[in-house]
N, C-alpha and C. Protein backbone atom coordinates (compact mmCIF):
# COMPACT_ATOMS: atom_id res chain seq x y z
N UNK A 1 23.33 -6.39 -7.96
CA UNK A 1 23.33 -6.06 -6.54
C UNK A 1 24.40 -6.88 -5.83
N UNK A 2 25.40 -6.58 -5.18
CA UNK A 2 26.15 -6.98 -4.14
C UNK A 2 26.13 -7.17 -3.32
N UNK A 3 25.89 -8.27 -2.65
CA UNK A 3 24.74 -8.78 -1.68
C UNK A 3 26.30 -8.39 -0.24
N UNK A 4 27.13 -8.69 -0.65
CA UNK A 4 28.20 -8.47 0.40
C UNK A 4 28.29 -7.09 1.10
N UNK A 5 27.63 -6.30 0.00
CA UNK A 5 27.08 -4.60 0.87
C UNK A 5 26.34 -4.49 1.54
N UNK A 6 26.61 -4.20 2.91
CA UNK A 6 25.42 -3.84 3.13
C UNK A 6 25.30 -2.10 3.33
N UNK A 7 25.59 -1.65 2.78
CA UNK A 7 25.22 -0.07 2.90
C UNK A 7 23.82 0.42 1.90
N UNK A 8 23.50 1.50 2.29
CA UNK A 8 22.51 1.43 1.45
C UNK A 8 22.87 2.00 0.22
N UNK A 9 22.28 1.64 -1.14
CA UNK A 9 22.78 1.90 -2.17
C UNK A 9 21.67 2.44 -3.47
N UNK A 10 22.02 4.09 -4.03
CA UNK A 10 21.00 4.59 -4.41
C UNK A 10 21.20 4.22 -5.88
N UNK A 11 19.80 3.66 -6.64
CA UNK A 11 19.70 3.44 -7.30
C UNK A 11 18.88 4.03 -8.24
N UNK A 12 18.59 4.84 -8.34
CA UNK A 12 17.39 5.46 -9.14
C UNK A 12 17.23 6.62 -8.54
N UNK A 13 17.47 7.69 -9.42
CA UNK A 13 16.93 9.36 -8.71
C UNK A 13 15.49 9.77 -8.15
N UNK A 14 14.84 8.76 -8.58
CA UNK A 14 13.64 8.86 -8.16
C UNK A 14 13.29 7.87 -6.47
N UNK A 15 15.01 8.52 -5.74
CA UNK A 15 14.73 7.54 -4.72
C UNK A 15 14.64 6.25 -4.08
N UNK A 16 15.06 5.29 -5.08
CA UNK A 16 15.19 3.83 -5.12
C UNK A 16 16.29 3.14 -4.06
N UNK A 17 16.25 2.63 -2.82
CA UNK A 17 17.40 2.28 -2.42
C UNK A 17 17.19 0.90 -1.50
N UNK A 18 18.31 0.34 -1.94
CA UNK A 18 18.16 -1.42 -1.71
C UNK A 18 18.58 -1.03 -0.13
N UNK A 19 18.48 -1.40 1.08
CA UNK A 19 18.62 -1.53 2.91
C UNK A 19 18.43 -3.02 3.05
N UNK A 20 19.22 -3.45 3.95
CA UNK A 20 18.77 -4.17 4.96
C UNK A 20 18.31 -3.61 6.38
N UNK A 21 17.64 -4.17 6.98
CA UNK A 21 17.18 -4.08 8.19
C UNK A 21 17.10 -4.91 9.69
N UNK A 22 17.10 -4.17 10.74
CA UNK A 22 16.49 -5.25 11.94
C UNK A 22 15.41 -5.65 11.99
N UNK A 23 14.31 -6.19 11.75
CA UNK A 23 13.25 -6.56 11.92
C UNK A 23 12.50 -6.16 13.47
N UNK A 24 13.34 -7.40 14.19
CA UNK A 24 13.07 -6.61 15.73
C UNK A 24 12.71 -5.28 16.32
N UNK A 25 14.09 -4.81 15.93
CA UNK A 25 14.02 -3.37 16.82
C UNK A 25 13.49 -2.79 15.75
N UNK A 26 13.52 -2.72 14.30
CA UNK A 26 12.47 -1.56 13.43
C UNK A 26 13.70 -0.62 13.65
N UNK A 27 14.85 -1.04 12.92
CA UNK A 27 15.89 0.01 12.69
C UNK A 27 16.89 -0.70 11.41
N UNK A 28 17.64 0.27 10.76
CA UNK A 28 18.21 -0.22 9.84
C UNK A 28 19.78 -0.02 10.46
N UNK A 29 19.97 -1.39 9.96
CA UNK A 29 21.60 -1.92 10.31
C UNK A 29 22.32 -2.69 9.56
N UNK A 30 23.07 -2.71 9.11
CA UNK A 30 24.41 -2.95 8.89
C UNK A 30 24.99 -4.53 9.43
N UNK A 31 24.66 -5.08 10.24
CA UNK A 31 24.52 -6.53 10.84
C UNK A 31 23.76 -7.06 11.13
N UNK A 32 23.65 -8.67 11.06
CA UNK A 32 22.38 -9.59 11.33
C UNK A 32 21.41 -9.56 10.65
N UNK A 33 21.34 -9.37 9.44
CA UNK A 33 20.57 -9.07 8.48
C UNK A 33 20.01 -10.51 7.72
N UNK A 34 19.21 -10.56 7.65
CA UNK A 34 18.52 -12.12 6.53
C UNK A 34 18.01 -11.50 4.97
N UNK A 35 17.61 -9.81 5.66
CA UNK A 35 17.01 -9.83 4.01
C UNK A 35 17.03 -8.56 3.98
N UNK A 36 16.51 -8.50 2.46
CA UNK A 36 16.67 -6.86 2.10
C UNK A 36 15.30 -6.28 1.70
N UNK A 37 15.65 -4.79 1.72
CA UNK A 37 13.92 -4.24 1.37
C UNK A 37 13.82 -3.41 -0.16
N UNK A 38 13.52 -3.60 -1.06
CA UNK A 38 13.47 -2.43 -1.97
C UNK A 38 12.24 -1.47 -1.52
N UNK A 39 12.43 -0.30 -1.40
CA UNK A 39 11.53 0.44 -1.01
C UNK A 39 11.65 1.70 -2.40
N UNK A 40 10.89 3.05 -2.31
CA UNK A 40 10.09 3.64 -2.97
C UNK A 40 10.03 4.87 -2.21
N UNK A 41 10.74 6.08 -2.08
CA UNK A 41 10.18 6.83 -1.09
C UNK A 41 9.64 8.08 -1.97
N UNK A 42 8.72 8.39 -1.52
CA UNK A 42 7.70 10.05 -2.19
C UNK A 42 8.65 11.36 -1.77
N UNK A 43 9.15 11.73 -2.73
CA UNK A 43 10.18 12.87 -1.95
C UNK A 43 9.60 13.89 -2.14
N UNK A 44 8.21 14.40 -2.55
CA UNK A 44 7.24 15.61 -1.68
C UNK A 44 6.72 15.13 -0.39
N UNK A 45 6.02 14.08 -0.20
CA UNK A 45 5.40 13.43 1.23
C UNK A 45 6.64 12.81 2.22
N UNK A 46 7.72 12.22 1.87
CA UNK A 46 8.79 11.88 2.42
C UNK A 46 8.28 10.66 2.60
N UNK A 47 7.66 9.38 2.22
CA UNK A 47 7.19 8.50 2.61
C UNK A 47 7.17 7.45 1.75
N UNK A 48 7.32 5.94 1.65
CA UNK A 48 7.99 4.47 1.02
C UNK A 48 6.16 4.35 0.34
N UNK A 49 6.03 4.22 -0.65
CA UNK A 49 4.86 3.77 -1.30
C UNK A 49 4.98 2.11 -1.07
N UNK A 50 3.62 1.37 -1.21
CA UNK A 50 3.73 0.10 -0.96
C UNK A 50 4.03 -0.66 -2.11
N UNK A 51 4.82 -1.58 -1.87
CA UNK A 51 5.22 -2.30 -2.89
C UNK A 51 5.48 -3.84 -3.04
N UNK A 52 4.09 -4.29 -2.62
CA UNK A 52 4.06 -5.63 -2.64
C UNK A 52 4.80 -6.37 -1.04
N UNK A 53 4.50 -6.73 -0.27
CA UNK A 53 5.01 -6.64 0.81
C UNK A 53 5.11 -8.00 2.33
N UNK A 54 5.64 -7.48 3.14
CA UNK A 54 5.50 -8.56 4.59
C UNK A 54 6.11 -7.26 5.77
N UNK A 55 6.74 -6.35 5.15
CA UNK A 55 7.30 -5.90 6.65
C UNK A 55 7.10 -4.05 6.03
N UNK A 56 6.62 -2.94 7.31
CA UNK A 56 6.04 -1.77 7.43
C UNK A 56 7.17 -0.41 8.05
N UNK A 57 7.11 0.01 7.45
CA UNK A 57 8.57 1.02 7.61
C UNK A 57 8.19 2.26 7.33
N UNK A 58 8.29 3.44 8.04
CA UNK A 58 8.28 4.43 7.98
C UNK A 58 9.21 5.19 7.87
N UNK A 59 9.79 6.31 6.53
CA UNK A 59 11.68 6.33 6.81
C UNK A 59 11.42 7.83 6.25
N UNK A 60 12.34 8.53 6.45
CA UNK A 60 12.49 9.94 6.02
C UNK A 60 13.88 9.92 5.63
N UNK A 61 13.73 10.67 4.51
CA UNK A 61 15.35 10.40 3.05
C UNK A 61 16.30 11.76 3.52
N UNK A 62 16.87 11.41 3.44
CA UNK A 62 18.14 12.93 3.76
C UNK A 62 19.08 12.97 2.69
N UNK A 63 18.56 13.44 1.49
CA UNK A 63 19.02 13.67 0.01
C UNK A 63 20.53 14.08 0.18
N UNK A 64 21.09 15.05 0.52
CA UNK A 64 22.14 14.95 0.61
C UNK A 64 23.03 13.83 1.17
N UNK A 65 23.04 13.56 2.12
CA UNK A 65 23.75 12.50 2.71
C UNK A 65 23.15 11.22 1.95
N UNK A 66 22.53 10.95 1.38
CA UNK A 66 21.86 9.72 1.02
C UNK A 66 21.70 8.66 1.90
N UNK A 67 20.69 8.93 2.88
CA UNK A 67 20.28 8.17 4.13
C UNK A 67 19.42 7.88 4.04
N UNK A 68 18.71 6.79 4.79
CA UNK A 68 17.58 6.90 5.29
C UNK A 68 16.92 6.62 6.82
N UNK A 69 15.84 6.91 7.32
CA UNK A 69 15.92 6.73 8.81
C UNK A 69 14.46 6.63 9.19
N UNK A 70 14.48 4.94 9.49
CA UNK A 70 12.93 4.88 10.24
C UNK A 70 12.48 5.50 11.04
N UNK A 71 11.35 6.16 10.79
CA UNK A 71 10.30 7.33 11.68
C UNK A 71 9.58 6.09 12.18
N UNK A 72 8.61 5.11 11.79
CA UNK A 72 7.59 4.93 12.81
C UNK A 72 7.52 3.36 11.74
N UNK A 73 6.67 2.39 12.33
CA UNK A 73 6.11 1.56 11.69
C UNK A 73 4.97 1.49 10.98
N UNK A 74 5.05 1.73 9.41
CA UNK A 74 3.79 2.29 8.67
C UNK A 74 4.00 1.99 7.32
N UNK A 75 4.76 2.02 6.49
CA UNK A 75 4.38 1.68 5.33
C UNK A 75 5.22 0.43 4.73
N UNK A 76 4.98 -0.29 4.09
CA UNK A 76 5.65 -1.37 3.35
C UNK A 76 6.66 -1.07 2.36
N UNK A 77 7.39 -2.59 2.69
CA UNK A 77 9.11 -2.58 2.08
C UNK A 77 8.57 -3.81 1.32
N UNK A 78 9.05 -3.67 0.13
CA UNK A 78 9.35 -5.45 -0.63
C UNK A 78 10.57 -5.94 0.26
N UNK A 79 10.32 -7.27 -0.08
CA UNK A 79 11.54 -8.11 1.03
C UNK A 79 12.07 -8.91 -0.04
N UNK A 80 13.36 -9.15 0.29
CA UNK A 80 13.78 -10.04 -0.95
C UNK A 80 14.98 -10.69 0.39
N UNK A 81 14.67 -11.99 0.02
CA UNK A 81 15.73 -13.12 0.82
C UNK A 81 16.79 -13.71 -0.20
């Protein structure tokens, strides 16, 4: 992992993608970042399975573009500092 990226970066077809985030605002960005999330998303339900955790993210995947985009505060991110 290349910690100097911060873009998000897909790792696994089954949806796997390393983000950083704002904490605050509950949006994913690109600056001011302390840590990262491995998340898990269900691509029938569209939704991050929990995976051991501290911070709750709700994100919907846009397969083509390979995005992702917090919907609401709800399910858990692993955090890695």
């Amino acid at each position: 992992m290349n910690n100097n990226n911060h873009h998000m970066i897909e790792t696994d077809i089954d949806y796997y993608y390393m983000f950083e985030t704002d904490i605050d605002n509950h949006i994913m960005t690109e600056m001011d970042i302390d840590c990262s999330y491995m998340i898990e998303t269900n691509n029938e339900y569209r939704h991050m399975n929990e995976t051991d955790i501290d911070y709750h993210y709700m994100i919907e995947t846009d397969k083509e573009n390979r995005t992702l985009t917090v919907m609401n505060e709800k399910v858990h991110a692993k955090k890695y500092c």
